[in-house]
PDB file of N, CA and C in Angstrom:
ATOM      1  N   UNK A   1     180.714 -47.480 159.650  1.00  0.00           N
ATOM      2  CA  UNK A   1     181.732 -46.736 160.352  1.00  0.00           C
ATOM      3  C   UNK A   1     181.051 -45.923 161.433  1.00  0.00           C
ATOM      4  N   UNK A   2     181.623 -46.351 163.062  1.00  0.00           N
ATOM      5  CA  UNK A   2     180.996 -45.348 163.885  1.00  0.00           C
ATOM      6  C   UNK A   2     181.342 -44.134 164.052  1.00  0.00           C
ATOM      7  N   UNK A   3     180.868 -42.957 163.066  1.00  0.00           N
ATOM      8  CA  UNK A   3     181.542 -41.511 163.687  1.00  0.00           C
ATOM      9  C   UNK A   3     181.030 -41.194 164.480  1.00  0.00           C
ATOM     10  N   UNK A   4     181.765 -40.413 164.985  1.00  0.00           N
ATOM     11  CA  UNK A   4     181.922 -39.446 166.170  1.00  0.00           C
ATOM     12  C   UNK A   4     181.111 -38.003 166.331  1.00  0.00           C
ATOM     13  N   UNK A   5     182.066 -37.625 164.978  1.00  0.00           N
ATOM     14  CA  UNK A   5     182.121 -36.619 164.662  1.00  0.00           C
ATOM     15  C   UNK A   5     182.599 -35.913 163.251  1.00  0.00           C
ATOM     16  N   UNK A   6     182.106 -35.255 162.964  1.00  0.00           N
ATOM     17  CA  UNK A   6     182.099 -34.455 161.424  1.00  0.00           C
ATOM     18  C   UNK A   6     182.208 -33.200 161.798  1.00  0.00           C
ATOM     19  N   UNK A   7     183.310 -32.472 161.360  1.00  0.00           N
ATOM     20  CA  UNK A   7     183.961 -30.905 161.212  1.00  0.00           C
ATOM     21  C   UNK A   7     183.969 -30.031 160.022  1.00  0.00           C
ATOM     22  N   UNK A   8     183.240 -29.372 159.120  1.00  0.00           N
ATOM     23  CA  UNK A   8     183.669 -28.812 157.904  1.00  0.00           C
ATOM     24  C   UNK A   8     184.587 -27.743 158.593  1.00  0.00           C
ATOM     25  N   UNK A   9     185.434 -27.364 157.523  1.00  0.00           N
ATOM     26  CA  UNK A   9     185.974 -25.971 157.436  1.00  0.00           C
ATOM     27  C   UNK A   9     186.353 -25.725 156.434  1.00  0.00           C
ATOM     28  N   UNK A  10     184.965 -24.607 155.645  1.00  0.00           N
ATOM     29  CA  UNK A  10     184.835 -24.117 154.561  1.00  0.00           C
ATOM     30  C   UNK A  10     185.496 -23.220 153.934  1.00  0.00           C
ATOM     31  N   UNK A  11     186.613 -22.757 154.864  1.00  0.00           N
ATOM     32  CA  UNK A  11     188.063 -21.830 154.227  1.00  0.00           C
ATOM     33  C   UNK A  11     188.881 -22.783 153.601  1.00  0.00           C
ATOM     34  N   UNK A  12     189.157 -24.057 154.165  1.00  0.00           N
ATOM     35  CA  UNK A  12     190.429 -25.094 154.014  1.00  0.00           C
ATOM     36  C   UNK A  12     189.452 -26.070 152.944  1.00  0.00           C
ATOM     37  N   UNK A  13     187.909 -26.023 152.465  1.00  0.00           N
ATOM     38  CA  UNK A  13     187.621 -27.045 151.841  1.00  0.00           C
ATOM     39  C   UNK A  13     187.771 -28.395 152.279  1.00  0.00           C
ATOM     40  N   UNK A  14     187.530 -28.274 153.638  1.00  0.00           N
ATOM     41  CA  UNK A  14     187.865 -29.704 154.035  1.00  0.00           C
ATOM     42  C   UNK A  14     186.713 -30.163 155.010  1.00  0.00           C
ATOM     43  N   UNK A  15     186.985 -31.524 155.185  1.00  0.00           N
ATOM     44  CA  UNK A  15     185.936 -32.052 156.054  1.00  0.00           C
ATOM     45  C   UNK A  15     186.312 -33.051 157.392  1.00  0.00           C
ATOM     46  N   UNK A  16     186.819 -32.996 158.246  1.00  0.00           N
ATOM     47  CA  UNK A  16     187.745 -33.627 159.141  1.00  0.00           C
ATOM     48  C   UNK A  16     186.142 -34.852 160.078  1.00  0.00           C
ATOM     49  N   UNK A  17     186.615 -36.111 159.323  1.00  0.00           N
ATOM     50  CA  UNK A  17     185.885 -37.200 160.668  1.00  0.00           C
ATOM     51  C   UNK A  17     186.564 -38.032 161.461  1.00  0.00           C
ATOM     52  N   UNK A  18     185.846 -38.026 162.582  1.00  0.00           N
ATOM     53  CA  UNK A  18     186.470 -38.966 163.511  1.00  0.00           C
ATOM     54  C   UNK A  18     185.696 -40.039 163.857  1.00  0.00           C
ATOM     55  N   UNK A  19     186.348 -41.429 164.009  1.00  0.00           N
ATOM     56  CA  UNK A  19     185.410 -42.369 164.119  1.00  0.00           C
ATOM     57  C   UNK A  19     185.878 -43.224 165.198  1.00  0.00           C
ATOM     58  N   UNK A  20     185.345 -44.700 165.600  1.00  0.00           N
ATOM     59  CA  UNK A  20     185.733 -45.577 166.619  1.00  0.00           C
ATOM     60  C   UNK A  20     185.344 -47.037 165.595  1.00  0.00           C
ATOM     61  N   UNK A  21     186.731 -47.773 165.116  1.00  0.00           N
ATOM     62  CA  UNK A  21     187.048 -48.700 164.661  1.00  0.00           C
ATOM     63  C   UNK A  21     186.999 -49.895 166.009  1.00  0.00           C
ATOM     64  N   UNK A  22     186.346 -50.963 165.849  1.00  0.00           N
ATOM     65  CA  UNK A  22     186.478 -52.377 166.575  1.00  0.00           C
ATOM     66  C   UNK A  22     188.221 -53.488 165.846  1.00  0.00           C
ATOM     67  N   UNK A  23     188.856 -52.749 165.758  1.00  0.00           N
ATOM     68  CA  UNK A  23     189.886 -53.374 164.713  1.00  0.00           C
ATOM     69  C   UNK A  23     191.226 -52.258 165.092  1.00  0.00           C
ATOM     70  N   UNK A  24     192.533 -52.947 164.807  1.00  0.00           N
ATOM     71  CA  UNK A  24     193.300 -52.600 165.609  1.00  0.00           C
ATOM     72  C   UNK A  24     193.990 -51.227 164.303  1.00  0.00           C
ATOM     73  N   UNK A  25     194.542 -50.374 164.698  1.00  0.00           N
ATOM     74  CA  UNK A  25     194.933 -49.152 163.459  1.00  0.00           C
ATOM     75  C   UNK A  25     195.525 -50.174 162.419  1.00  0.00           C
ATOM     76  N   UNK A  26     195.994 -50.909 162.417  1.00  0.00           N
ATOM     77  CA  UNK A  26     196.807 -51.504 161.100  1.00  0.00           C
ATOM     78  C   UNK A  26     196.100 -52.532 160.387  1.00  0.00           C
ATOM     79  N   UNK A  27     194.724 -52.808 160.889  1.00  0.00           N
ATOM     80  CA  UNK A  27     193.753 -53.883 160.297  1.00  0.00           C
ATOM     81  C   UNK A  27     193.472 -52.581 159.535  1.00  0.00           C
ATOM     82  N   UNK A  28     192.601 -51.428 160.250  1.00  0.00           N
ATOM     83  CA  UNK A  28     191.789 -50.526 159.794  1.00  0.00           C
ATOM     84  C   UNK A  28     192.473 -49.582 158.376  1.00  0.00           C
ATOM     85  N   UNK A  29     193.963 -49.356 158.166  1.00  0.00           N
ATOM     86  CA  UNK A  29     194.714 -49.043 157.380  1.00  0.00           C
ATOM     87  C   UNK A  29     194.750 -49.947 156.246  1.00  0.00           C
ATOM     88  N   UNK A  30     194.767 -51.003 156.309  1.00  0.00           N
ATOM     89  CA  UNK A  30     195.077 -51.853 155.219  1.00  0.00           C
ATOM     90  C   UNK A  30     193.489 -52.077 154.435  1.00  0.00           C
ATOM     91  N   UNK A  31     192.636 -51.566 155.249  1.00  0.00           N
ATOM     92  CA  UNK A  31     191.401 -51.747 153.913  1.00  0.00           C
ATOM     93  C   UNK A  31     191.256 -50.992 153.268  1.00  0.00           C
ATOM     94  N   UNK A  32     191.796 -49.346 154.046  1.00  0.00           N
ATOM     95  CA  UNK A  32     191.561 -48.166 153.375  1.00  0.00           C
ATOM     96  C   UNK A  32     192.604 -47.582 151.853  1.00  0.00           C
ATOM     97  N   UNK A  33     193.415 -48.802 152.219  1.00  0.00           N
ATOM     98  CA  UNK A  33     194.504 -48.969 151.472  1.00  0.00           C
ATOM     99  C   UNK A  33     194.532 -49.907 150.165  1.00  0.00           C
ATOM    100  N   UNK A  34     193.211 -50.576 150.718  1.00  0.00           N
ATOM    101  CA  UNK A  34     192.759 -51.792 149.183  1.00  0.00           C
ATOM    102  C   UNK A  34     191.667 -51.814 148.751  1.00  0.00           C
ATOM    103  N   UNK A  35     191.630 -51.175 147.517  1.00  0.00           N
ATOM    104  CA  UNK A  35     189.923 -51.059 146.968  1.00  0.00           C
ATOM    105  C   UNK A  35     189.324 -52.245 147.096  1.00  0.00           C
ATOM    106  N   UNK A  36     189.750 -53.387 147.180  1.00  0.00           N
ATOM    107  CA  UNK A  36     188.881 -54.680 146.543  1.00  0.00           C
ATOM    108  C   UNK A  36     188.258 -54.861 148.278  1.00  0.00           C
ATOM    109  N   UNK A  37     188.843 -54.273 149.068  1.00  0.00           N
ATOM    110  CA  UNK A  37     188.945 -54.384 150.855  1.00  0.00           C
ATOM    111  C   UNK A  37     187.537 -53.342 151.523  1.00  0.00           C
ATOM    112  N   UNK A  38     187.783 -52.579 150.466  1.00  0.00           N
ATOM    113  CA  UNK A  38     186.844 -50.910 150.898  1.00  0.00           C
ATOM    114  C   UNK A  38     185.843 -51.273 150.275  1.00  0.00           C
ATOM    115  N   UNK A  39     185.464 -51.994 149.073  1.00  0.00           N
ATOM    116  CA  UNK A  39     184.494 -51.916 148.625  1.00  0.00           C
ATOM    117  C   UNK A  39     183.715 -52.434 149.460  1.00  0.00           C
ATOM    118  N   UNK A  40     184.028 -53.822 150.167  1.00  0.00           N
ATOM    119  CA  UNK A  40     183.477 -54.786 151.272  1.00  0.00           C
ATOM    120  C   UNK A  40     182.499 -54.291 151.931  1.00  0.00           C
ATOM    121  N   UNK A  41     183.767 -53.372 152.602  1.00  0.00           N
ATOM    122  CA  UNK A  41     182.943 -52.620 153.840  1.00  0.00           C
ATOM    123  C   UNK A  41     182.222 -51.001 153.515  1.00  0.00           C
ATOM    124  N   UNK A  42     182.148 -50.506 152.648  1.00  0.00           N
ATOM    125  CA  UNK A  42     182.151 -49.154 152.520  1.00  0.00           C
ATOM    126  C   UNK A  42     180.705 -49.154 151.778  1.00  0.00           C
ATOM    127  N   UNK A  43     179.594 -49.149 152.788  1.00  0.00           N
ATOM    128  CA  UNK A  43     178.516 -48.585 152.617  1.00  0.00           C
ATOM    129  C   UNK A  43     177.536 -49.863 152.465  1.00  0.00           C
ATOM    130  N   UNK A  44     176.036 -50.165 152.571  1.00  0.00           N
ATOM    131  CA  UNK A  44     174.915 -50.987 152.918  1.00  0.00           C
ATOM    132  C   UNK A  44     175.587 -52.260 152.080  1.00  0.00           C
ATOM    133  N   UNK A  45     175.097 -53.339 151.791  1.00  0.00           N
ATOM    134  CA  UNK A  45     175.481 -54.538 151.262  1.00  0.00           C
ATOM    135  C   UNK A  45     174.465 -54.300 149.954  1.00  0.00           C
ATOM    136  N   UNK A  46     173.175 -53.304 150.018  1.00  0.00           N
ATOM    137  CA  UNK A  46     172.364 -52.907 148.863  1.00  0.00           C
ATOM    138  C   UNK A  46     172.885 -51.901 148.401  1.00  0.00           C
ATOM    139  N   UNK A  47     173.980 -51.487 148.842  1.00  0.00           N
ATOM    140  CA  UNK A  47     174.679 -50.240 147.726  1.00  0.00           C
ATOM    141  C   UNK A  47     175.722 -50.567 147.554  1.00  0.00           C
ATOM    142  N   UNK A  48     176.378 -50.900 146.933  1.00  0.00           N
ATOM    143  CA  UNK A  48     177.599 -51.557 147.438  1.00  0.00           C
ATOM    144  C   UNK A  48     178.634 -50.611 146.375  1.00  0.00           C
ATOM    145  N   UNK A  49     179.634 -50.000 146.830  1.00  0.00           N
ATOM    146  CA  UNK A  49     180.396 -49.442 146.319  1.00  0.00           C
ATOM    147  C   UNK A  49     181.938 -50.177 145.679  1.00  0.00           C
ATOM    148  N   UNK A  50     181.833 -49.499 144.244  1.00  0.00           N
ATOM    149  CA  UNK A  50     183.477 -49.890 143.477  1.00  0.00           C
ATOM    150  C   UNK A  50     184.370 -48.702 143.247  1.00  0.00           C
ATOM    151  N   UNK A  51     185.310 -49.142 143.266  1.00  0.00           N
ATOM    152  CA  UNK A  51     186.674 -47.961 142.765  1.00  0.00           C
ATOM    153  C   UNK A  51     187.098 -48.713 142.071  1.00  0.00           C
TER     154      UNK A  51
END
């Protein structure tokens, strides 16, 4: 994922990123939306993450 940018704000507990997807908003929604989709892409091919 190319971020941008990373924001904490440690009153709200939150962490706001912004990134630049090669994929159109509704490709990019529907992986974030399917574990079996996120795992794919979500982090090295030697770490490979499950939910």
């Amino acid at each position: 994922m190319p971020v941008i940018s990373a924001t904490p704000d440690l009153d709200a507990l939150s962490l706001t990123f912004v990134a630049e997807f090669a994929a159109p908003p509704q490709r990019v929604w529907e992986i974030y939306a399917d574990a079996r989709q996120l795992e794919k892409v979500w982090g090295p091919p030697s770490h490979p993450a499950t939910f």
